[in-house]
PDB file of N, CA and C in Angstrom:
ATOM      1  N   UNK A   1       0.812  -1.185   0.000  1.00  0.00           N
ATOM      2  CA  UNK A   1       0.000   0.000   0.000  1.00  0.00           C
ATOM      3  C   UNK A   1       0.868   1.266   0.000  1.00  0.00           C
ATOM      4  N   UNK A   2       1.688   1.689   0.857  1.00  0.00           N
ATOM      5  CA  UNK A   2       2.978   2.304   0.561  1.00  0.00           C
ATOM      6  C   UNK A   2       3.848   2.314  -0.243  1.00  0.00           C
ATOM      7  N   UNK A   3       4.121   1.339  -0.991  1.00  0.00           N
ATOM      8  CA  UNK A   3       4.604   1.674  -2.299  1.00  0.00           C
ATOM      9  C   UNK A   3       3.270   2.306  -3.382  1.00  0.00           C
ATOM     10  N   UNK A   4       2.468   2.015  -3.781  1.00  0.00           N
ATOM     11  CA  UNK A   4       1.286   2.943  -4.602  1.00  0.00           C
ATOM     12  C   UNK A   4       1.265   4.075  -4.116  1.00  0.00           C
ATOM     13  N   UNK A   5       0.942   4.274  -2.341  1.00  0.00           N
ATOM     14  CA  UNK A   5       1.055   6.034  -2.365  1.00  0.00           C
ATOM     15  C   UNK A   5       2.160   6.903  -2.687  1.00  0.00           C
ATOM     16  N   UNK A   6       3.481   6.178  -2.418  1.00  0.00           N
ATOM     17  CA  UNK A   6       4.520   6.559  -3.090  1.00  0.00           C
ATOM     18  C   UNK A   6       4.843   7.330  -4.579  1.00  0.00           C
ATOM     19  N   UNK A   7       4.229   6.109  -5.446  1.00  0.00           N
ATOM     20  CA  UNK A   7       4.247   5.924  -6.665  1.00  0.00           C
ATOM     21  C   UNK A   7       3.227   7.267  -7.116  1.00  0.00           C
ATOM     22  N   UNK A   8       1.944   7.140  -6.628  1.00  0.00           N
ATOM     23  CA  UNK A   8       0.921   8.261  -6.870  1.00  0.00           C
ATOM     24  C   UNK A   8       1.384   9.875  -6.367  1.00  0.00           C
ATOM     25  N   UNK A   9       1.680   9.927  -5.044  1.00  0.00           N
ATOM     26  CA  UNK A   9       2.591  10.883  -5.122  1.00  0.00           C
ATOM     27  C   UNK A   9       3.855  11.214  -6.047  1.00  0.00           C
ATOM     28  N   UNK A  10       4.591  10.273  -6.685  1.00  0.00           N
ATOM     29  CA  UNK A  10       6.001  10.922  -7.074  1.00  0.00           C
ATOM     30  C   UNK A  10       4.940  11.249  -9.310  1.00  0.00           C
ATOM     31  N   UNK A  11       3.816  10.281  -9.290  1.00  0.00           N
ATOM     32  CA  UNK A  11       3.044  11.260 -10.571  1.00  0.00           C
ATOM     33  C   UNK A  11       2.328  12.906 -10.504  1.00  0.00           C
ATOM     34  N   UNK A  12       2.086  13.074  -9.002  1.00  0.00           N
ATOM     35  CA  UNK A  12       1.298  14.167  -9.110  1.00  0.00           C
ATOM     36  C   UNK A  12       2.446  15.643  -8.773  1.00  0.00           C
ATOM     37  N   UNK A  13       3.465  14.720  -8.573  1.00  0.00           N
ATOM     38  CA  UNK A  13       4.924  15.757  -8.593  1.00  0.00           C
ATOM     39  C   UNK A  13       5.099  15.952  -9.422  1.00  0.00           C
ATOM     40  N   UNK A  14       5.236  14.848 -10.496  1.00  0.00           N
ATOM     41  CA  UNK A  14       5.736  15.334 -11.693  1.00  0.00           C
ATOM     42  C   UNK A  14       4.944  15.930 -12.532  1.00  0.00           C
ATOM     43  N   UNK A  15       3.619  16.073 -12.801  1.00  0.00           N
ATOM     44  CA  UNK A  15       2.790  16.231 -13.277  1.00  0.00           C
ATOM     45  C   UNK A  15       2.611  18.180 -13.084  1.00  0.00           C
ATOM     46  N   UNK A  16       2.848  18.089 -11.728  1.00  0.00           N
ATOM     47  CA  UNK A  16       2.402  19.827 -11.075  1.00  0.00           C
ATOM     48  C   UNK A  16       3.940  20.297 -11.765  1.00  0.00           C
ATOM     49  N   UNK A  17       4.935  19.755 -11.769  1.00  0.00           N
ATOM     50  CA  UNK A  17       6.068  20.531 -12.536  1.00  0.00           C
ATOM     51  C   UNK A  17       6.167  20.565 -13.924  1.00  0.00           C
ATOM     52  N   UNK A  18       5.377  19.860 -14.723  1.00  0.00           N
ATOM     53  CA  UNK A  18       5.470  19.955 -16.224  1.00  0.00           C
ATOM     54  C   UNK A  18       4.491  21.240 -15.705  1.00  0.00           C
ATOM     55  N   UNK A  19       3.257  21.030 -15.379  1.00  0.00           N
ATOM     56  CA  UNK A  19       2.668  22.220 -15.252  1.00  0.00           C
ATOM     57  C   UNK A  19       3.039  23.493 -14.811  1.00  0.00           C
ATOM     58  N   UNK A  20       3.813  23.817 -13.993  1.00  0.00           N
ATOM     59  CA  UNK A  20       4.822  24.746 -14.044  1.00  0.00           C
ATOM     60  C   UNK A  20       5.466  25.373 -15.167  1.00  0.00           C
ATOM     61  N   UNK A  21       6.044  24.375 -15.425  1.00  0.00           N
ATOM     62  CA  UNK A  21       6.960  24.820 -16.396  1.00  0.00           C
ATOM     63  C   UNK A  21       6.497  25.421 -18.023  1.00  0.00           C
ATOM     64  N   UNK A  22       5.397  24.997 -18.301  1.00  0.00           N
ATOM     65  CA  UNK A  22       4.095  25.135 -19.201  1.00  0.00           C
ATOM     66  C   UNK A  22       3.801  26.767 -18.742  1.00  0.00           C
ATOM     67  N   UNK A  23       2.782  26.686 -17.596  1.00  0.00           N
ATOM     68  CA  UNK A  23       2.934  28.029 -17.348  1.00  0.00           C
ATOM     69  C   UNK A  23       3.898  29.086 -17.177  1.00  0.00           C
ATOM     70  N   UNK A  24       4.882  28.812 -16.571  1.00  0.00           N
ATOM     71  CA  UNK A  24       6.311  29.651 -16.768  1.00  0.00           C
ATOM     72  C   UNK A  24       6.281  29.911 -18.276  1.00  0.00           C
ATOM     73  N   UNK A  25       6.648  29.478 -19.556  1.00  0.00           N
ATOM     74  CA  UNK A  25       7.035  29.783 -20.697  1.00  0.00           C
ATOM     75  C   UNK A  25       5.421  30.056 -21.237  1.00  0.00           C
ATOM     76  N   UNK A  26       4.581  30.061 -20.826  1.00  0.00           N
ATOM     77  CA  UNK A  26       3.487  31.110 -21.811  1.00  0.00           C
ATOM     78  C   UNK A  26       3.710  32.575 -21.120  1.00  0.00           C
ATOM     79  N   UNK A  27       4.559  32.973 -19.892  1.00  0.00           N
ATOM     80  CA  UNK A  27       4.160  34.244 -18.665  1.00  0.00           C
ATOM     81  C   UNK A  27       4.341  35.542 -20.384  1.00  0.00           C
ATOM     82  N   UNK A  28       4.400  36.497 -20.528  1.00  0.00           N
ATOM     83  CA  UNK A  28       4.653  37.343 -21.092  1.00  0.00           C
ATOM     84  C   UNK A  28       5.642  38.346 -20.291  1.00  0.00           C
ATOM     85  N   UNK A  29       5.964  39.141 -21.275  1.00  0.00           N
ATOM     86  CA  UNK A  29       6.974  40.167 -20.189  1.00  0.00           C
ATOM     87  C   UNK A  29       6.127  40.806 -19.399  1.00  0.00           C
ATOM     88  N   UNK A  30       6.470  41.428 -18.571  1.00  0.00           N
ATOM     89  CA  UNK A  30       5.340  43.010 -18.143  1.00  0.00           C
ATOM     90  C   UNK A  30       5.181  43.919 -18.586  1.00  0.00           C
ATOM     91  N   UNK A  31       4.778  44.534 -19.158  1.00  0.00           N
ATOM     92  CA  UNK A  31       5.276  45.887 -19.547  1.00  0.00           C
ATOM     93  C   UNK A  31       5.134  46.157 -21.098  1.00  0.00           C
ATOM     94  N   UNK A  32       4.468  44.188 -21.480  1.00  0.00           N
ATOM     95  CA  UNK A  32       4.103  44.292 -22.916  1.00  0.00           C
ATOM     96  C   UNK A  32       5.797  44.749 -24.121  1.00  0.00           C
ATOM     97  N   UNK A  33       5.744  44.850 -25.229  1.00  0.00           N
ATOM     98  CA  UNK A  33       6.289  44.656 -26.063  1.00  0.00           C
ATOM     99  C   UNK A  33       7.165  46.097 -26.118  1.00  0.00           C
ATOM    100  N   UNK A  34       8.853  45.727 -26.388  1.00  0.00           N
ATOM    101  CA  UNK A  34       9.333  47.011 -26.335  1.00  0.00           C
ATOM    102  C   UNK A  34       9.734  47.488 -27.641  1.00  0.00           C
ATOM    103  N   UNK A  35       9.884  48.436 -28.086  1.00  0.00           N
ATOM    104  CA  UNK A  35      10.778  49.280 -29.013  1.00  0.00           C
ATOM    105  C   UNK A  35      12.023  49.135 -29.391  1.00  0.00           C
ATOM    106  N   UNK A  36      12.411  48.124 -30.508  1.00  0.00           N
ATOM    107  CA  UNK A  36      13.680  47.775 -30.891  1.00  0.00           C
ATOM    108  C   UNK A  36      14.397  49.000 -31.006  1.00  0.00           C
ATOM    109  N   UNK A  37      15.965  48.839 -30.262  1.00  0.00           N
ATOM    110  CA  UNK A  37      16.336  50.292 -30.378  1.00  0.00           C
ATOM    111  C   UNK A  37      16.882  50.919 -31.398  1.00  0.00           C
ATOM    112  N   UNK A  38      16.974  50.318 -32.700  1.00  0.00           N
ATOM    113  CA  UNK A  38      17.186  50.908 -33.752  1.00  0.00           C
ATOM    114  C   UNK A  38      16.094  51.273 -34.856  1.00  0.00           C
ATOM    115  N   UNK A  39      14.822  51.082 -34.307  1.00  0.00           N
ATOM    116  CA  UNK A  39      13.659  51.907 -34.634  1.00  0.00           C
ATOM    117  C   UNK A  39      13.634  52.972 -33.841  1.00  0.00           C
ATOM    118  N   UNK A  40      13.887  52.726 -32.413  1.00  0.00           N
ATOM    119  CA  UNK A  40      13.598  54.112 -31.995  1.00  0.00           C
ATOM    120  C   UNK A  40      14.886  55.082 -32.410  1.00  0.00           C
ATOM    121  N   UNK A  41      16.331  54.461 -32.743  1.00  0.00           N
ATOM    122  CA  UNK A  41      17.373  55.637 -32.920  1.00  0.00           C
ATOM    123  C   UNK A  41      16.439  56.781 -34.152  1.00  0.00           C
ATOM    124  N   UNK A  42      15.822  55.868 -35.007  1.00  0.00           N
ATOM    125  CA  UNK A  42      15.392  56.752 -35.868  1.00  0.00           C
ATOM    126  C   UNK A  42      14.606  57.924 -35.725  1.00  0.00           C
ATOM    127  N   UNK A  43      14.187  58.369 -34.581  1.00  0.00           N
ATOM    128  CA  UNK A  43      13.158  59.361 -34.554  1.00  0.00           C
ATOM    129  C   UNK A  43      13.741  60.114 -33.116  1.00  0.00           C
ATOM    130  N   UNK A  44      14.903  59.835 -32.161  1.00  0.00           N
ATOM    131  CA  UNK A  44      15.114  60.191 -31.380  1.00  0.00           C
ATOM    132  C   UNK A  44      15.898  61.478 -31.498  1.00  0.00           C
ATOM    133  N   UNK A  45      15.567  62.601 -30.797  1.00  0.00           N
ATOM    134  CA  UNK A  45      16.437  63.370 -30.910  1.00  0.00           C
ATOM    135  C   UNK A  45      15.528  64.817 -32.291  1.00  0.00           C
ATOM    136  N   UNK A  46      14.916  64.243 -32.723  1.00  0.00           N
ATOM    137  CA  UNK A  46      14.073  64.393 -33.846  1.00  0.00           C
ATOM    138  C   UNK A  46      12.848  65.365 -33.672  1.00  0.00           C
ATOM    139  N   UNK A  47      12.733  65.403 -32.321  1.00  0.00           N
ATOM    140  CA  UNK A  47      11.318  66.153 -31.967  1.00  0.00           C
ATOM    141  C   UNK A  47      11.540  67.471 -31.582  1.00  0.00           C
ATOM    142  N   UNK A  48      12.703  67.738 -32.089  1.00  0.00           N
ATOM    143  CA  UNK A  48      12.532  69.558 -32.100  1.00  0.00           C
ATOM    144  C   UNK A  48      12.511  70.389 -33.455  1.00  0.00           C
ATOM    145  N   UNK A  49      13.085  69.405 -33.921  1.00  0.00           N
ATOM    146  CA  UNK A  49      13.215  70.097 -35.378  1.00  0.00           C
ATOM    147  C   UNK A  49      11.384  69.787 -36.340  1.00  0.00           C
ATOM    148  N   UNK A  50      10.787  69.181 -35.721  1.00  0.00           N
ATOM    149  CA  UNK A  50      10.041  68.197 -36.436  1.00  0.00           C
ATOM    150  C   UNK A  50       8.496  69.673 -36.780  1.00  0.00           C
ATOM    151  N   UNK A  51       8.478  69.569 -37.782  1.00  0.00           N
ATOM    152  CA  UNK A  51       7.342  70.425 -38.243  1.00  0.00           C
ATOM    153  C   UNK A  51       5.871  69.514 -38.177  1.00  0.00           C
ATOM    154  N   UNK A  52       5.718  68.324 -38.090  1.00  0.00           N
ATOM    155  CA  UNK A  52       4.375  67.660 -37.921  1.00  0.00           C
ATOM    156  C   UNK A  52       4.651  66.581 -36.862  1.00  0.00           C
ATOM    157  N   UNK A  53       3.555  65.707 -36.358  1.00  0.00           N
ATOM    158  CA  UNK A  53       3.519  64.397 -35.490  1.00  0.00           C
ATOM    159  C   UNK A  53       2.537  63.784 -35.856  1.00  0.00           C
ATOM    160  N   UNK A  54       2.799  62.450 -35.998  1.00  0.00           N
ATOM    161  CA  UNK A  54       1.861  61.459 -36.169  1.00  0.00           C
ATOM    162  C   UNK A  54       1.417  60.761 -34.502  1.00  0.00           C
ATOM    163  N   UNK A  55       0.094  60.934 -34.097  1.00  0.00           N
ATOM    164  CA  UNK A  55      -0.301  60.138 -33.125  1.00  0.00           C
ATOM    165  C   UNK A  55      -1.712  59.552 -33.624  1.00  0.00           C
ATOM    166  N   UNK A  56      -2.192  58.535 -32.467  1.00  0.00           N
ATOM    167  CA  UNK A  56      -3.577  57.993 -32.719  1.00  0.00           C
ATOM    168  C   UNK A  56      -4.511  59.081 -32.289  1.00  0.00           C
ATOM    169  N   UNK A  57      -5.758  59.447 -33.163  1.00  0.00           N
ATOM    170  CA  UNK A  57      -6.888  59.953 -32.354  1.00  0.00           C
ATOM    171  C   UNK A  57      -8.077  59.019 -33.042  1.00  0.00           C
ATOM    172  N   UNK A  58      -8.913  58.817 -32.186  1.00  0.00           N
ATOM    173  CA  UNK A  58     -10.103  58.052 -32.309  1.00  0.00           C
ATOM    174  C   UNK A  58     -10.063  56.672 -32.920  1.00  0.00           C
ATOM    175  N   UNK A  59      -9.249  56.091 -32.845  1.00  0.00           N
ATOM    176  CA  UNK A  59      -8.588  54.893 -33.355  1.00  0.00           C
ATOM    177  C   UNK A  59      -7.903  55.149 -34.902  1.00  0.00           C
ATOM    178  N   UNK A  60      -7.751  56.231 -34.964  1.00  0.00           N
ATOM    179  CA  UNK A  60      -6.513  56.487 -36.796  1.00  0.00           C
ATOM    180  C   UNK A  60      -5.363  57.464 -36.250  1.00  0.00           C
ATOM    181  N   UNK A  61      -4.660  56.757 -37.269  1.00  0.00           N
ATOM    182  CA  UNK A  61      -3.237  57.746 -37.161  1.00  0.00           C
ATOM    183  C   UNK A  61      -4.220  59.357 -37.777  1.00  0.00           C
ATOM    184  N   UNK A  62      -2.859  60.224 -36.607  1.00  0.00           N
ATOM    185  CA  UNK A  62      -3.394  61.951 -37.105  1.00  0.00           C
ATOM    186  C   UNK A  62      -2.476  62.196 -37.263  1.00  0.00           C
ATOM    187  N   UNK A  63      -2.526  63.474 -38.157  1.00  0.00           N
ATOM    188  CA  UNK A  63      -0.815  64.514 -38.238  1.00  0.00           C
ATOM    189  C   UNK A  63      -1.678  65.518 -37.231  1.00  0.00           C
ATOM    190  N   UNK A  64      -0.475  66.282 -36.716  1.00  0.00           N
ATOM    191  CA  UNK A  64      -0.593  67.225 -35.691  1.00  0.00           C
ATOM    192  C   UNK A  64       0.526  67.851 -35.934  1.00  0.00           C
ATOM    193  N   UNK A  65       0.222  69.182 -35.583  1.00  0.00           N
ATOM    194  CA  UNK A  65       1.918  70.608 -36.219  1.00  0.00           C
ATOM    195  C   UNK A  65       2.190  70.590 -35.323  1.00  0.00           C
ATOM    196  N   UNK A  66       2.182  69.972 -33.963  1.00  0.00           N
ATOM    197  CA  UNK A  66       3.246  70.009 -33.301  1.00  0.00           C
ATOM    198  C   UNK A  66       3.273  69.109 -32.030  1.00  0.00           C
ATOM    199  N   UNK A  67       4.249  68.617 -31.176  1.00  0.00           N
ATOM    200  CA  UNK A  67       4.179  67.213 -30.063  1.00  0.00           C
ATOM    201  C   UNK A  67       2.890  68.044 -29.182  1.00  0.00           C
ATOM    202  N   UNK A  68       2.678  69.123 -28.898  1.00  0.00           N
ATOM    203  CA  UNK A  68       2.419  69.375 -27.687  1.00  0.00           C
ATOM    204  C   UNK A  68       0.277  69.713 -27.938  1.00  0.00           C
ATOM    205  N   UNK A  69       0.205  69.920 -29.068  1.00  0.00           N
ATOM    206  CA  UNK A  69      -1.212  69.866 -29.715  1.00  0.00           C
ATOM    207  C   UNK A  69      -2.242  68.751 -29.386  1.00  0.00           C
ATOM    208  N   UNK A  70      -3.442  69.595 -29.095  1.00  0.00           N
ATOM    209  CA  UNK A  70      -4.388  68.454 -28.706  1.00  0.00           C
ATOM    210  C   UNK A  70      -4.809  68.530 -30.063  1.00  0.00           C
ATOM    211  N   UNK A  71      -5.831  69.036 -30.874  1.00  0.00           N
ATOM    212  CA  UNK A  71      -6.146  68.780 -32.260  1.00  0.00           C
ATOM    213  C   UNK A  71      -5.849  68.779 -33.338  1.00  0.00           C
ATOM    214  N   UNK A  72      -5.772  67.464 -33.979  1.00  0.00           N
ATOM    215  CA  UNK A  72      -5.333  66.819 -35.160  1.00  0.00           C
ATOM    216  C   UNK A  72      -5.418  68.308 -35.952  1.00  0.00           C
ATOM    217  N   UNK A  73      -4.476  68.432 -37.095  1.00  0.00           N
ATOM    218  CA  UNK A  73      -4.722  68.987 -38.575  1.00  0.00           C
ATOM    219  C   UNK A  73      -5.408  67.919 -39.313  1.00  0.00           C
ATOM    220  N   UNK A  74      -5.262  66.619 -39.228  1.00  0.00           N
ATOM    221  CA  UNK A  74      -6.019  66.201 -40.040  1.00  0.00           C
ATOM    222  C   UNK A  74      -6.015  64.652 -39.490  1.00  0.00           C
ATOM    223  N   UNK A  75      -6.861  64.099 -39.686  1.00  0.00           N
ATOM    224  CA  UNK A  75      -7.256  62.581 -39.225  1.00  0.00           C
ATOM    225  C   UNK A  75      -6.825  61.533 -40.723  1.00  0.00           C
ATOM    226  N   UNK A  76      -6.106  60.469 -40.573  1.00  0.00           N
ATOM    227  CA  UNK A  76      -6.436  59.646 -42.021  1.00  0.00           C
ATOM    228  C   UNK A  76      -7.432  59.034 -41.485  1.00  0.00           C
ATOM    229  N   UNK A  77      -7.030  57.962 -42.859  1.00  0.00           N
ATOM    230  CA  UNK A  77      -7.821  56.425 -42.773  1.00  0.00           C
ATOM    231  C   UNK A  77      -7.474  55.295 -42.520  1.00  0.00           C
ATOM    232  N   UNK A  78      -5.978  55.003 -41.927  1.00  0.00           N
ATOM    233  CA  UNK A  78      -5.119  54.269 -41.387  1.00  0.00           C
ATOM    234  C   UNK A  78      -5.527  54.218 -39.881  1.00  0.00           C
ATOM    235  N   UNK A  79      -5.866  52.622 -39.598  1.00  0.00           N
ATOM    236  CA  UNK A  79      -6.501  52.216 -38.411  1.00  0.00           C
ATOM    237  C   UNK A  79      -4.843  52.192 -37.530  1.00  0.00           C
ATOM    238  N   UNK A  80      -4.809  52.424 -36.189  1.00  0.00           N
ATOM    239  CA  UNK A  80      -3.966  51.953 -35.510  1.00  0.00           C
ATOM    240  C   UNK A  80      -3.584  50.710 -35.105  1.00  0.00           C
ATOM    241  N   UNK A  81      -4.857  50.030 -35.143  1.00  0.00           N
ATOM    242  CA  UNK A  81      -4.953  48.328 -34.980  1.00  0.00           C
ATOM    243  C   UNK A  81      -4.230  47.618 -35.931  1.00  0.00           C
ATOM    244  N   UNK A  82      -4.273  48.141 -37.168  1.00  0.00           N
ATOM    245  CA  UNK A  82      -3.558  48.054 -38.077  1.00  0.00           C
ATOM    246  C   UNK A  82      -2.281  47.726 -37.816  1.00  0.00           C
ATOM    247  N   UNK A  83      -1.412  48.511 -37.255  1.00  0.00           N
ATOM    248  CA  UNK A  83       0.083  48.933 -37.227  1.00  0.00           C
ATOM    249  C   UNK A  83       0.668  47.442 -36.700  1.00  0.00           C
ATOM    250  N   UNK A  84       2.040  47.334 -36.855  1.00  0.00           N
ATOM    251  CA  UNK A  84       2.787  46.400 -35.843  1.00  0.00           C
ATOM    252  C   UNK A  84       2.927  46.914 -35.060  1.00  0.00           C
ATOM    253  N   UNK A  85       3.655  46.049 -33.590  1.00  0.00           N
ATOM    254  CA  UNK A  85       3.471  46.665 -32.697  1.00  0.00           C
ATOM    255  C   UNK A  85       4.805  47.432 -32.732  1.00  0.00           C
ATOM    256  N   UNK A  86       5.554  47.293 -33.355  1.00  0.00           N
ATOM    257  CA  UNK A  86       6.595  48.792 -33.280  1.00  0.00           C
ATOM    258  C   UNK A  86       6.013  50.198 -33.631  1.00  0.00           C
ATOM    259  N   UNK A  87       5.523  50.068 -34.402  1.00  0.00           N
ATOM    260  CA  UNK A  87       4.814  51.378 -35.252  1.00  0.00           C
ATOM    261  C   UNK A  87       3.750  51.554 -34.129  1.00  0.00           C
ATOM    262  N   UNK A  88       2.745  50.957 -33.403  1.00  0.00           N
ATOM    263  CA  UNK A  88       1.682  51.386 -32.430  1.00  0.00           C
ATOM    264  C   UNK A  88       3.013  52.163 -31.285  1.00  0.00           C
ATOM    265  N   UNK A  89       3.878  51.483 -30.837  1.00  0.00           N
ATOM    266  CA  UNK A  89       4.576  52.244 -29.668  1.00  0.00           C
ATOM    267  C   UNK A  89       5.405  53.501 -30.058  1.00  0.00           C
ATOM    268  N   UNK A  90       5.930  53.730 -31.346  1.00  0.00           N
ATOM    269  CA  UNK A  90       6.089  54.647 -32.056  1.00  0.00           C
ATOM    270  C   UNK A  90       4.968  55.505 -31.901  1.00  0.00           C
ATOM    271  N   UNK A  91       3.812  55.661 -32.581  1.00  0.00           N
ATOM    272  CA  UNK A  91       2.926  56.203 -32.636  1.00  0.00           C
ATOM    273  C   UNK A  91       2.697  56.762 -31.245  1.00  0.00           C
ATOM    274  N   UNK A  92       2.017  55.996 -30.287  1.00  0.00           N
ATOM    275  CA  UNK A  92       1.899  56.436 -28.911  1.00  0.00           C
ATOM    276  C   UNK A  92       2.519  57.108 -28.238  1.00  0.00           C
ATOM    277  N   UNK A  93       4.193  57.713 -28.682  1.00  0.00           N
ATOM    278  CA  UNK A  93       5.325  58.357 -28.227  1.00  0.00           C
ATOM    279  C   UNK A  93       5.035  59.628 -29.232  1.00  0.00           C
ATOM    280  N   UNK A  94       4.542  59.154 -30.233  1.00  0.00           N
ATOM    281  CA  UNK A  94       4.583  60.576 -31.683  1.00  0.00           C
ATOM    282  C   UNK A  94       5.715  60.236 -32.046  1.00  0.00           C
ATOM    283  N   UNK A  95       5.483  59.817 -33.903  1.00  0.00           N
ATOM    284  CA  UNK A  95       5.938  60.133 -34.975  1.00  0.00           C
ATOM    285  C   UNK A  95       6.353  61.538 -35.226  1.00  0.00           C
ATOM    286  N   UNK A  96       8.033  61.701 -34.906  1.00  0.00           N
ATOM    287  CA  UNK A  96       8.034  63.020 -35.678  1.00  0.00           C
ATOM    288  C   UNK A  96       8.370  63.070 -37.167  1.00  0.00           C
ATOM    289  N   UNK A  97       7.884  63.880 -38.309  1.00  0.00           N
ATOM    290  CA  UNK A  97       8.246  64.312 -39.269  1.00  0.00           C
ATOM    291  C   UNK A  97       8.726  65.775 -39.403  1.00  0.00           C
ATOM    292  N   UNK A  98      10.116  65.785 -40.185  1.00  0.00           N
ATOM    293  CA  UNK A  98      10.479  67.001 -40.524  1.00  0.00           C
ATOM    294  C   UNK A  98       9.985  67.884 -41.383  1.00  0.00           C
ATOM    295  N   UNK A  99       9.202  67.646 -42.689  1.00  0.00           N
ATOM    296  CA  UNK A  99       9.025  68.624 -43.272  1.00  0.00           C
ATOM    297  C   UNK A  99       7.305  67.315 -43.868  1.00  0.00           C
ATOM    298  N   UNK A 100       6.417  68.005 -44.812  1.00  0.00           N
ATOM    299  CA  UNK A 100       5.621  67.607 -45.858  1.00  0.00           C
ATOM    300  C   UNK A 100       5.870  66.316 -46.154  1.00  0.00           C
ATOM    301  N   UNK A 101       6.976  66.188 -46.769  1.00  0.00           N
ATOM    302  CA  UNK A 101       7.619  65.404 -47.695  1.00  0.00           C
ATOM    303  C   UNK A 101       7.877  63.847 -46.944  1.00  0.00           C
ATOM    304  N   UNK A 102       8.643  64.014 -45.627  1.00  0.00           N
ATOM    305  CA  UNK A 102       8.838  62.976 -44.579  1.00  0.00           C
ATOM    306  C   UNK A 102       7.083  62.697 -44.502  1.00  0.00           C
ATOM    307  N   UNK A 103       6.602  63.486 -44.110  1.00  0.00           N
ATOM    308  CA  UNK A 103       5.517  63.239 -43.681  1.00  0.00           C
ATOM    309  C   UNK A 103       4.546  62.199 -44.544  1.00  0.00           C
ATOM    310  N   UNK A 104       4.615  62.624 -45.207  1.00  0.00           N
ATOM    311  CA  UNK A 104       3.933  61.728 -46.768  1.00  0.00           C
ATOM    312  C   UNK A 104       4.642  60.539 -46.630  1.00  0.00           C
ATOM    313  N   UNK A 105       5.785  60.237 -46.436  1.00  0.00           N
ATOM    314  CA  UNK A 105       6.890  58.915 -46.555  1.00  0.00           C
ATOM    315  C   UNK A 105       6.134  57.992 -45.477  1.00  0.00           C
ATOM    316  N   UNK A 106       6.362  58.905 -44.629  1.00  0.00           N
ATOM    317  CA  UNK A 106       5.866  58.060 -43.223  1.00  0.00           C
ATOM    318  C   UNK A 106       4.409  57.552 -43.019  1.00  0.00           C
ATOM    319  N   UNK A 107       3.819  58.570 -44.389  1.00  0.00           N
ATOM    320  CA  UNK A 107       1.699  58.016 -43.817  1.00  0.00           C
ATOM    321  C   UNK A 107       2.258  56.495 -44.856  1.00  0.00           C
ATOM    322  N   UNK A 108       2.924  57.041 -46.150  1.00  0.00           N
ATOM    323  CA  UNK A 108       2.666  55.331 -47.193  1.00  0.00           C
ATOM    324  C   UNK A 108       3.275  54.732 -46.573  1.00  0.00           C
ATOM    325  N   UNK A 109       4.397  54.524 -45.764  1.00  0.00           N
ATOM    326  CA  UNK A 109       5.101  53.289 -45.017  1.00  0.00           C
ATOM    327  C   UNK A 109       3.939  52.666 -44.020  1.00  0.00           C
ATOM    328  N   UNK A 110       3.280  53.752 -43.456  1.00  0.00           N
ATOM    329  CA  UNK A 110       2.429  53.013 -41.855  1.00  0.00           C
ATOM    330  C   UNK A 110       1.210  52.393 -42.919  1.00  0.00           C
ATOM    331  N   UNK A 111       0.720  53.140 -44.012  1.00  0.00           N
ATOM    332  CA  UNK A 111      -0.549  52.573 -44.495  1.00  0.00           C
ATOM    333  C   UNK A 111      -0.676  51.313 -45.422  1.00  0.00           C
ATOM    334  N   UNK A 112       1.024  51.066 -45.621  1.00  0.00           N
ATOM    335  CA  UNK A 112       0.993  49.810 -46.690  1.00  0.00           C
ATOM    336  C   UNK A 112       0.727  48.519 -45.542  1.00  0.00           C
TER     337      UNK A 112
END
C-alpha cells in the first residue's frame, strides 16, 4: 500500500512541474512589447526640429503641427490596430516628421 502512495505521489509531482513549467514559458513580459532600439534611434532626438507628429486619435493615425497639440490637422484612414506593434509604440510616443515630404513617406510606409 505504501509503495502505490509513493508511486501516486512521485506522478502528481511530476505532473504539477510539467505544469509549471508550461505556465512559466506562456508568462509574457510586463510591460508588454518594447521598441527595438534601432527603430527608436530613428526618430530620437528628432522632436525639435520636427514640423508635424503622427499620433492615434479616435482609433486612426493623425498629423498634428506640433508634439504638444491636442487637435489633429487632419485625421487619415489608417486604423492603428492596423500597425505592428513597433509602429503602435512609435505612434503612442509621436511620430516626428520634418518637413511635408517625410511626412507623406511616413503616412505610405504606416498605411501599406
Amino acid at each position: 500500500m505504501m509503495k502505490i502512495k509513493t508511486a501516486l505521489l512521485l506522478c502528481l509531482m511530476s505532473a504539477a512541474a510539467l505544469a509549471l513549467c508550461g505556465a512559466c514559458r506562456s508568462l509574457q513580459r510586463i510591460g508588454g512589447p518594447s521598441l527595438p532600439e534601432e527603430v527608436a534611434a530613428r526618430f530620437v532626438g528628432r522632436e525639435e526640429d520636427a514640423a508635424f507628429f503622427l499620433r492615434e486619435a479616435d482609433g486612426y493615425i493623425a498629423v498634428y503641427a506640433g508634439r504638444r497639440e491636442r487637435e489633429p490637422v487632419r485625421r487619415t484612414g489608417i486604423e492603428a490596430s492596423s500597425l505592428r506593434a513597433a509602429d503602435r509604440l512609435l505612434l503612442d510616443k509621436g511620430i516626428p516628421a520634418g518637413d511635408s515630404l517625410e511626412l507623406l513617406s511616413l503616412l505610405e510606409d504606416l498605411g501599406s
